[in-house]
N, C-alpha and C. Protein backbone atom coordinates (compact mmCIF):
# COMPACT_ATOMS: atom_id res chain seq x y z
N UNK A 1 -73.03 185.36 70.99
CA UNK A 1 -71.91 185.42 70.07
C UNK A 1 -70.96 186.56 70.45
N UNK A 2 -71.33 187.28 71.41
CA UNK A 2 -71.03 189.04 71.40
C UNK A 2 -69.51 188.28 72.64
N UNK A 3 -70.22 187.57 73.59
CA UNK A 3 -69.27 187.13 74.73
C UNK A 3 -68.21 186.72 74.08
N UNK A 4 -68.48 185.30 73.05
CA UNK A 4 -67.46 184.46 72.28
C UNK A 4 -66.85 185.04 71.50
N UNK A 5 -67.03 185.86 70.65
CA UNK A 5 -66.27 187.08 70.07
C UNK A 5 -64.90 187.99 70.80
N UNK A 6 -65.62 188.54 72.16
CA UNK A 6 -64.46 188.98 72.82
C UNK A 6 -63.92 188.41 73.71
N UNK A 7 -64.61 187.07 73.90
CA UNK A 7 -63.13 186.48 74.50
C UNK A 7 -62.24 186.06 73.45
N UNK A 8 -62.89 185.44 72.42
CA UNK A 8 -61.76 185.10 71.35
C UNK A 8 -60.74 186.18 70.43
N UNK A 9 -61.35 187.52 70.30
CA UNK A 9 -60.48 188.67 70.35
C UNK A 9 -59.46 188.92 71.19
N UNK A 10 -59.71 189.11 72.22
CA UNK A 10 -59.37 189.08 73.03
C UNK A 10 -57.88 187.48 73.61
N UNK A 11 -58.31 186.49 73.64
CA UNK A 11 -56.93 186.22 73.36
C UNK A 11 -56.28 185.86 71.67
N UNK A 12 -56.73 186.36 70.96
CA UNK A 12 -55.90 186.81 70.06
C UNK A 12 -55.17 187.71 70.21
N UNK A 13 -55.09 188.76 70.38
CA UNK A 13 -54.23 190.11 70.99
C UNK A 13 -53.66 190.04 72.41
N UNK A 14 -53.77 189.15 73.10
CA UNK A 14 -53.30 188.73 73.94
C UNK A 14 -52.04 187.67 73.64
N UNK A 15 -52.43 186.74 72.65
CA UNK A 15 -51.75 185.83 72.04
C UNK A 15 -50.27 186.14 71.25
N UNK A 16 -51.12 187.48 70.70
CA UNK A 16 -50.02 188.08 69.80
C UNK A 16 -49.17 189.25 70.29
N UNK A 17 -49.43 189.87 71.17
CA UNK A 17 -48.43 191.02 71.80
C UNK A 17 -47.82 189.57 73.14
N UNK A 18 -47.97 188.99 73.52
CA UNK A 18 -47.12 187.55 74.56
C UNK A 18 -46.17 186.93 73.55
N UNK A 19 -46.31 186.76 72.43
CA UNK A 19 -45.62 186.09 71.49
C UNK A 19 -44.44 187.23 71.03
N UNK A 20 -44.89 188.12 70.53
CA UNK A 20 -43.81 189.42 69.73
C UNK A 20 -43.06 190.13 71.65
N UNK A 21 -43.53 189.77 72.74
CA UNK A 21 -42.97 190.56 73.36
C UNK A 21 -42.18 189.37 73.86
N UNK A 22 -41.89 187.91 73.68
CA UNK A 22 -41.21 187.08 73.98
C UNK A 22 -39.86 186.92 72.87
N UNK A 23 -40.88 187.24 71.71
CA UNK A 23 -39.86 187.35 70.58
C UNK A 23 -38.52 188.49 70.68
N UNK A 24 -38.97 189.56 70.39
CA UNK A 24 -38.44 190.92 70.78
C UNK A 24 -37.68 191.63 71.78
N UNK A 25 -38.52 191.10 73.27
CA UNK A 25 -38.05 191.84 74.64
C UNK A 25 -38.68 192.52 74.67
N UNK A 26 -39.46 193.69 74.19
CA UNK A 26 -40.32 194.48 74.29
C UNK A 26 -41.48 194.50 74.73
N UNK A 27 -41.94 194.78 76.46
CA UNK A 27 -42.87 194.34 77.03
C UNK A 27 -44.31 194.99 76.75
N UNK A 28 -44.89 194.73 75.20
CA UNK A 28 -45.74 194.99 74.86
C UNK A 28 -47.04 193.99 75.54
N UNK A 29 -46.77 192.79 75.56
CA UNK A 29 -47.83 192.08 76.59
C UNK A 29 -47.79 192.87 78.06
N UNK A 30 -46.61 193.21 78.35
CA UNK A 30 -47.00 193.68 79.84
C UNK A 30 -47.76 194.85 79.78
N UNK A 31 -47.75 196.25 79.10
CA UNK A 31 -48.52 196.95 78.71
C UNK A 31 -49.96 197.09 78.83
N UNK A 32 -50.24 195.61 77.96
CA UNK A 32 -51.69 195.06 77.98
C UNK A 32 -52.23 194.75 79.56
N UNK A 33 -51.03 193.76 79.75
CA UNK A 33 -51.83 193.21 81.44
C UNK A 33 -51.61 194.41 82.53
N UNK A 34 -50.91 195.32 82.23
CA UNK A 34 -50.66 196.41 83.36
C UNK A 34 -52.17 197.23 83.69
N UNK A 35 -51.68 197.31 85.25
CA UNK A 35 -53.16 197.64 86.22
C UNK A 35 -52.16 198.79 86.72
N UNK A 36 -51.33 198.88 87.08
CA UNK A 36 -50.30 199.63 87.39
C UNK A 36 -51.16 201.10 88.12
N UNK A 37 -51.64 201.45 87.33
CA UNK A 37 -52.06 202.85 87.93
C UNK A 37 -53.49 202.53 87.74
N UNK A 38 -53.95 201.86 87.95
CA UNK A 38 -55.61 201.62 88.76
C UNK A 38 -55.27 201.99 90.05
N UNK A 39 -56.07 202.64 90.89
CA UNK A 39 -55.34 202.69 92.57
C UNK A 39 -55.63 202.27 93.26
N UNK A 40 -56.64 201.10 93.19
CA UNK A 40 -56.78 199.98 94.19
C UNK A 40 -55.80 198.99 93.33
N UNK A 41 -56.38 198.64 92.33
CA UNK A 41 -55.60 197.20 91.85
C UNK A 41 -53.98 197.59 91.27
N UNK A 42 -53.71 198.78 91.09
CA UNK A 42 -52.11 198.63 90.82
C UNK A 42 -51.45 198.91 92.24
N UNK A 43 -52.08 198.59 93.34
CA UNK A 43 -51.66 198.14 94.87
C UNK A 43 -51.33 197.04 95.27
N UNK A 44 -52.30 196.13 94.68
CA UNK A 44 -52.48 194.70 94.89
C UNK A 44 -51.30 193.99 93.95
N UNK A 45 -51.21 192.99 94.74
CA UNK A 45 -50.27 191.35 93.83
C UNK A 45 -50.89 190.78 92.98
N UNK A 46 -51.31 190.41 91.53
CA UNK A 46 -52.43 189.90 90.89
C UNK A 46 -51.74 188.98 90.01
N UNK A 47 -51.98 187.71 90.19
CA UNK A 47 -51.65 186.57 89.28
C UNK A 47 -51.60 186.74 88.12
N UNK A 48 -50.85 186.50 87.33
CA UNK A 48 -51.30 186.09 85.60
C UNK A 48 -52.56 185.84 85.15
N UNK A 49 -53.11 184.92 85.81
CA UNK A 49 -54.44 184.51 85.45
C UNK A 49 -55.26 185.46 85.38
N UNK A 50 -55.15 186.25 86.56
CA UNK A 50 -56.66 187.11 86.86
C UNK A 50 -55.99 188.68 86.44
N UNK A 51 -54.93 188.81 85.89
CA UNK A 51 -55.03 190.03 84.98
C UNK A 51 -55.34 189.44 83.98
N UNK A 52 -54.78 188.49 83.12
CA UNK A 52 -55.31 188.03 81.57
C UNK A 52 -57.32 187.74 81.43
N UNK A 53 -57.63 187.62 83.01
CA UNK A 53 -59.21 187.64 82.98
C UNK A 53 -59.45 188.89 82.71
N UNK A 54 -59.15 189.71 83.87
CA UNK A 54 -59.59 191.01 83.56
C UNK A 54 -59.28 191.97 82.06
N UNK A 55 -58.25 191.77 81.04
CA UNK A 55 -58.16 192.01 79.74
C UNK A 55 -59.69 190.98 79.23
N UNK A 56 -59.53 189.96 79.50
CA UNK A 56 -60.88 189.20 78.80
C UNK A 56 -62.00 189.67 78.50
N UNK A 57 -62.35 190.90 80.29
CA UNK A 57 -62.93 191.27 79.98
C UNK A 57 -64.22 192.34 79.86
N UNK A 58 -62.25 193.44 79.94
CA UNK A 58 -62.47 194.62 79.15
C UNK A 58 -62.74 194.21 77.60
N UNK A 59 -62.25 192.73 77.09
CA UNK A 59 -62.11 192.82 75.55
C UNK A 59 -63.86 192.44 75.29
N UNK A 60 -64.19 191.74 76.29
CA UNK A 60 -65.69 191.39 76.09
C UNK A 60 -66.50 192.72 75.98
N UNK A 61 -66.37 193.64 76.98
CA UNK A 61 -67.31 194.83 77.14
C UNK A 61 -67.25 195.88 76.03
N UNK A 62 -65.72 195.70 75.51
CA UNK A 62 -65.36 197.00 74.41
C UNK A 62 -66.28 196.19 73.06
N UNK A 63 -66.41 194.57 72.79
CA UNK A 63 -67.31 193.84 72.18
C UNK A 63 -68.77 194.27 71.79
N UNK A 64 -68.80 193.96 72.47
CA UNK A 64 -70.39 194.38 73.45
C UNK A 64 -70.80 195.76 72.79
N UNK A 65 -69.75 196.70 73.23
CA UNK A 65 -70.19 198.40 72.99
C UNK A 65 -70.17 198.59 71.45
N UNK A 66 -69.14 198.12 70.95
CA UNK A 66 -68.33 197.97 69.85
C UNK A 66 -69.98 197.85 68.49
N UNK A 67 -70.08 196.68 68.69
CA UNK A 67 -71.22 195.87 68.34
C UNK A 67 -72.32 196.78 67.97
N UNK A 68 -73.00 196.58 68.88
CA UNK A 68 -73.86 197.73 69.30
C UNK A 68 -73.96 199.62 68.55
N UNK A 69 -73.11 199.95 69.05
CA UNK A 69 -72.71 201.30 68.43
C UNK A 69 -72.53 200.84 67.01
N UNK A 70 -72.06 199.91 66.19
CA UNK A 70 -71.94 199.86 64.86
C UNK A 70 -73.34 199.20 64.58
N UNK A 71 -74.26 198.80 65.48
CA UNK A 71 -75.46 198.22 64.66
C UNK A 71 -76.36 199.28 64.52
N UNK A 72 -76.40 200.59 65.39
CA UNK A 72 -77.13 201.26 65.45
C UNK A 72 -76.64 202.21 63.99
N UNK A 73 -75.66 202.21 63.43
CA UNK A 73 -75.56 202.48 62.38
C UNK A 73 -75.12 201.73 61.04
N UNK A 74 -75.71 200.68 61.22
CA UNK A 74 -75.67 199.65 60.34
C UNK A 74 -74.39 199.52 59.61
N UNK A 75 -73.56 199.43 60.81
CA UNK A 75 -72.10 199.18 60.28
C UNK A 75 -71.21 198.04 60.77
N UNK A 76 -71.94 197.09 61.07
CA UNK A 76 -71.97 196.11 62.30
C UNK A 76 -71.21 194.95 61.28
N UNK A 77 -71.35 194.84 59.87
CA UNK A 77 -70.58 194.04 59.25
C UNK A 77 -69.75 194.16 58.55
N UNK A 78 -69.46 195.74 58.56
CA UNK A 78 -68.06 195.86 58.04
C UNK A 78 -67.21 195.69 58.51
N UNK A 79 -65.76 195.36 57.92
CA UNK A 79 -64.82 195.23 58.27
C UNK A 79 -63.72 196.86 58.91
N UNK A 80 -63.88 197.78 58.20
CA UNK A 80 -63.27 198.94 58.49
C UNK A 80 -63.64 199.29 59.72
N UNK A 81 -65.02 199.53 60.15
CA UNK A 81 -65.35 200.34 61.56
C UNK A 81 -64.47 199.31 62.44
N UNK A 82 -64.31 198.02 62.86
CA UNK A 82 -63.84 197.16 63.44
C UNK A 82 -61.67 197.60 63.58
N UNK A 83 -61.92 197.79 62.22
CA UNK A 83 -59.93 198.08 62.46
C UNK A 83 -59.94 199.59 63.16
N UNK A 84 -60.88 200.56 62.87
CA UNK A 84 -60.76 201.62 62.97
C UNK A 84 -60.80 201.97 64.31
N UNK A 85 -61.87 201.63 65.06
CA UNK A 85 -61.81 202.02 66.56
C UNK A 85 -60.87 201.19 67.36
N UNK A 86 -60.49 200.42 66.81
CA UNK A 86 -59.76 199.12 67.80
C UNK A 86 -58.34 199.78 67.35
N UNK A 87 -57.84 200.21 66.49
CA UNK A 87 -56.61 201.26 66.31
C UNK A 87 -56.90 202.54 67.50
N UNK A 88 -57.80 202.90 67.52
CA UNK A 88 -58.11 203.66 68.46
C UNK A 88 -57.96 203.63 69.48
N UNK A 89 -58.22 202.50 70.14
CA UNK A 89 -58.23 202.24 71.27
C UNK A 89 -56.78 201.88 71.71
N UNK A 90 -56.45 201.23 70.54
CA UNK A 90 -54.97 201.16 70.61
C UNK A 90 -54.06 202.56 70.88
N UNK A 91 -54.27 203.58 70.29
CA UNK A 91 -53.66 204.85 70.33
C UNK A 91 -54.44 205.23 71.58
N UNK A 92 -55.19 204.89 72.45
CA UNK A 92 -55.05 206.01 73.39
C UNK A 92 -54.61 205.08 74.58
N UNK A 93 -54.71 203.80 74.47
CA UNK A 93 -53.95 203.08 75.96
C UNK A 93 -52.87 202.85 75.53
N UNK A 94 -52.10 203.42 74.73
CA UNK A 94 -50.81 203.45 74.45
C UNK A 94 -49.82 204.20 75.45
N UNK A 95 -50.66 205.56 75.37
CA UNK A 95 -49.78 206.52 76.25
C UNK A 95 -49.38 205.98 77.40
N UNK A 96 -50.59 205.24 78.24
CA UNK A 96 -50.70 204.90 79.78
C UNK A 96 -48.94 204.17 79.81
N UNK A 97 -48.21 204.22 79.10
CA UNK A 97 -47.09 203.40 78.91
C UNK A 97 -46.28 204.07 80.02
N UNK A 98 -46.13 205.42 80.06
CA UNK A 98 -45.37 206.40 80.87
C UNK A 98 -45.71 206.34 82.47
N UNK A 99 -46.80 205.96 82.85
CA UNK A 99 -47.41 205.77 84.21
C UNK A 99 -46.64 204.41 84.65
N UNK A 100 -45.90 203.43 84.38
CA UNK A 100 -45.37 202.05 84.78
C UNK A 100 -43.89 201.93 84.17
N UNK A 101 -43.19 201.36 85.07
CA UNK A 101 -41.37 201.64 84.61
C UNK A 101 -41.18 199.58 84.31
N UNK A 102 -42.32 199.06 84.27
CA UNK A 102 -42.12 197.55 84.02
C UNK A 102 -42.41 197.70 82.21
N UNK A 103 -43.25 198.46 81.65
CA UNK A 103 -44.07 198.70 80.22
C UNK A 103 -42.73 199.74 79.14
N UNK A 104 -43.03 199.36 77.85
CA UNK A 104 -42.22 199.96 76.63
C UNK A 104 -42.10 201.53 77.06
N UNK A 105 -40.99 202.45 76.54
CA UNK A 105 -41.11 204.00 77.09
C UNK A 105 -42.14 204.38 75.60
N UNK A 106 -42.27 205.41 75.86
CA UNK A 106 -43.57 206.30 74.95
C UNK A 106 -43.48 206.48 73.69
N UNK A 107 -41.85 206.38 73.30
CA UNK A 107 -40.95 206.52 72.15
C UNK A 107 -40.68 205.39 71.78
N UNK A 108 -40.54 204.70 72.04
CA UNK A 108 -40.12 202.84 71.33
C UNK A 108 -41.17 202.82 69.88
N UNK A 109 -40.47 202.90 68.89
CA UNK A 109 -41.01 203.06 67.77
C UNK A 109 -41.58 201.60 67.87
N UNK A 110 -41.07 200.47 68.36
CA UNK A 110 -40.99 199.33 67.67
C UNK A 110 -42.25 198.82 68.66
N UNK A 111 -42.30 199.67 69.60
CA UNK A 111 -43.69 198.86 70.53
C UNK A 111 -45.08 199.80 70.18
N UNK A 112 -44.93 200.81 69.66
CA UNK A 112 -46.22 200.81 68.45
C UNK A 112 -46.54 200.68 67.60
N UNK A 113 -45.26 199.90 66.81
CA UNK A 113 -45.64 198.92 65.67
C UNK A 113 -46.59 198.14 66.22
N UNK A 114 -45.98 197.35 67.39
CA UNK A 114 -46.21 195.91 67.20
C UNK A 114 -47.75 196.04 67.81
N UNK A 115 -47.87 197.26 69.23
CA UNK A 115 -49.16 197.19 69.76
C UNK A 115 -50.47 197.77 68.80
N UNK A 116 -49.76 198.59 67.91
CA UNK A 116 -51.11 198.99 66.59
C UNK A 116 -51.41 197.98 66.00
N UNK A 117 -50.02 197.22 65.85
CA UNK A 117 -50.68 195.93 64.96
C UNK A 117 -51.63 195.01 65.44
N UNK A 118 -51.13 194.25 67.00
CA UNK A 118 -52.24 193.80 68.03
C UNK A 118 -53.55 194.37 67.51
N UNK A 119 -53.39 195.33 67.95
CA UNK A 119 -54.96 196.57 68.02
C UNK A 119 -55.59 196.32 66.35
N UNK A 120 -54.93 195.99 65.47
CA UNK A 120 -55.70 195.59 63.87
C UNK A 120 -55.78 194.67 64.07
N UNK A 121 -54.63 193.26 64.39
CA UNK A 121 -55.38 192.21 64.17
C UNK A 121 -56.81 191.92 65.69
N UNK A 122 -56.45 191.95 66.24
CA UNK A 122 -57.91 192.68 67.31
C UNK A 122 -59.19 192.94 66.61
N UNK A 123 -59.37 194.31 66.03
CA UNK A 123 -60.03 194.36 65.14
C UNK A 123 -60.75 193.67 64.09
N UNK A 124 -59.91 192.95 63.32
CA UNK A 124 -59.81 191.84 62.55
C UNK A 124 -60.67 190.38 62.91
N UNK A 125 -60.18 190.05 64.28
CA UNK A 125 -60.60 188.98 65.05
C UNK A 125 -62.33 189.35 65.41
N UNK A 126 -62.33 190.46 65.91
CA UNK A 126 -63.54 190.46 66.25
C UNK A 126 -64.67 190.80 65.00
N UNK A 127 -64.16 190.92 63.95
CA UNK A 127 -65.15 191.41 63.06
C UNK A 127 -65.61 189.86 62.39
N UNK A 128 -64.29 189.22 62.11
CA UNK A 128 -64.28 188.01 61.90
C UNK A 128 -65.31 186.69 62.54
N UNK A 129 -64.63 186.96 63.97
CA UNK A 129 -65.49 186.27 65.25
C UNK A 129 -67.06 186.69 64.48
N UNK A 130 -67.47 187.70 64.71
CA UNK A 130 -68.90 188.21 64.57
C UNK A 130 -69.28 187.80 63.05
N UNK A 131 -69.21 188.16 62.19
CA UNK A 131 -69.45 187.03 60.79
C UNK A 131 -69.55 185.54 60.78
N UNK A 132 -68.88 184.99 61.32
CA UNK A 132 -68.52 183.78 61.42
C UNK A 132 -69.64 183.21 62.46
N UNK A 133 -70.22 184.13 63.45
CA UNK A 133 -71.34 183.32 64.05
C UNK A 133 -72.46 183.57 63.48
N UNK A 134 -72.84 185.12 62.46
CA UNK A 134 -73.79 185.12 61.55
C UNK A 134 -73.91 184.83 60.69
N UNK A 135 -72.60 183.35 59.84
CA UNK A 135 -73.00 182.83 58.86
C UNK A 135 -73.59 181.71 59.77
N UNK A 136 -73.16 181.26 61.24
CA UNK A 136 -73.45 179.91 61.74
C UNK A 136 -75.12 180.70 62.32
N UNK A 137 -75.65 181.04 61.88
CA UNK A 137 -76.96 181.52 62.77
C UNK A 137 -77.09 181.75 64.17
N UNK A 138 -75.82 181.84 64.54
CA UNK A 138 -75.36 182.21 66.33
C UNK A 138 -75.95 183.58 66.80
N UNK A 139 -76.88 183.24 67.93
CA UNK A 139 -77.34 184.57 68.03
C UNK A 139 -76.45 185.46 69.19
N UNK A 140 -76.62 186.44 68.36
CA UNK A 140 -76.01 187.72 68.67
C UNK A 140 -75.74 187.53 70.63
């Protein structure tokens, strides 16, 4: 359930910063897919496909950890720990914005609206995802 969770998180927030950054102009999806300053892979040419994999799955592993770290404190079905670190996570790959001249500048009020919001409904999705396979008896 932990996999199906973050892939389905995962393109949810994918879904929704591609949509508001088509809407807007504001390359808050590119943000997301930027490898930019990895220093092997922001070298390389990388398809659409296989950056939107590789978000898949970082979104699977942050799942995974996510999970885990909240079961060990039996917080694994709340809803808050889920918005809370995933805001988090949101606020700190935010900055990486300044490292790439294709991504929102650091100050664009309007692209940390929209990417905090991603980062809750994110949150949201995956807490959701994870309920939803422990009402279906889906194992973990």
């Amino acid at each position: 359930m932990i996999l199906l969770a973050g892939l389905m998180a995962g393109f949810v927030l994918g879904g929704f910063l591609y949509v508001f950054q088509q809407w807007t102009d504001i390359s808050v999806y590119t943000l997301l897919m930027n490898v930019d300053y990895f220093p092997v892979l922001g070298s390389m040419y990388l398809p659409d496909w296989i950056e939107f994999s590789l978000h898949l799955l970082v979104s699977t592993v942050v799942v995974w950890i996510l999970y885990f770290l909240l079961k060990k404190k039996r917080l694994e079905q709340k809803l808050i720990p889920y918005l809370f670190y995933s805001s988090i996570i949101g606020l700190i790959i935010f900055p990486t914005t300044v490292l790439s001249v294709r991504t929102p500048e650091i100050d664009n009020i309007w692209a940390w609206v929209i990417w905090m919001s991603g980062h809750i409904v994110y949150g949201f999705s995956v807490w959701g995802m994870l309920r939803l396979g422990k009402s279906l008896k889906v194992s973990v």
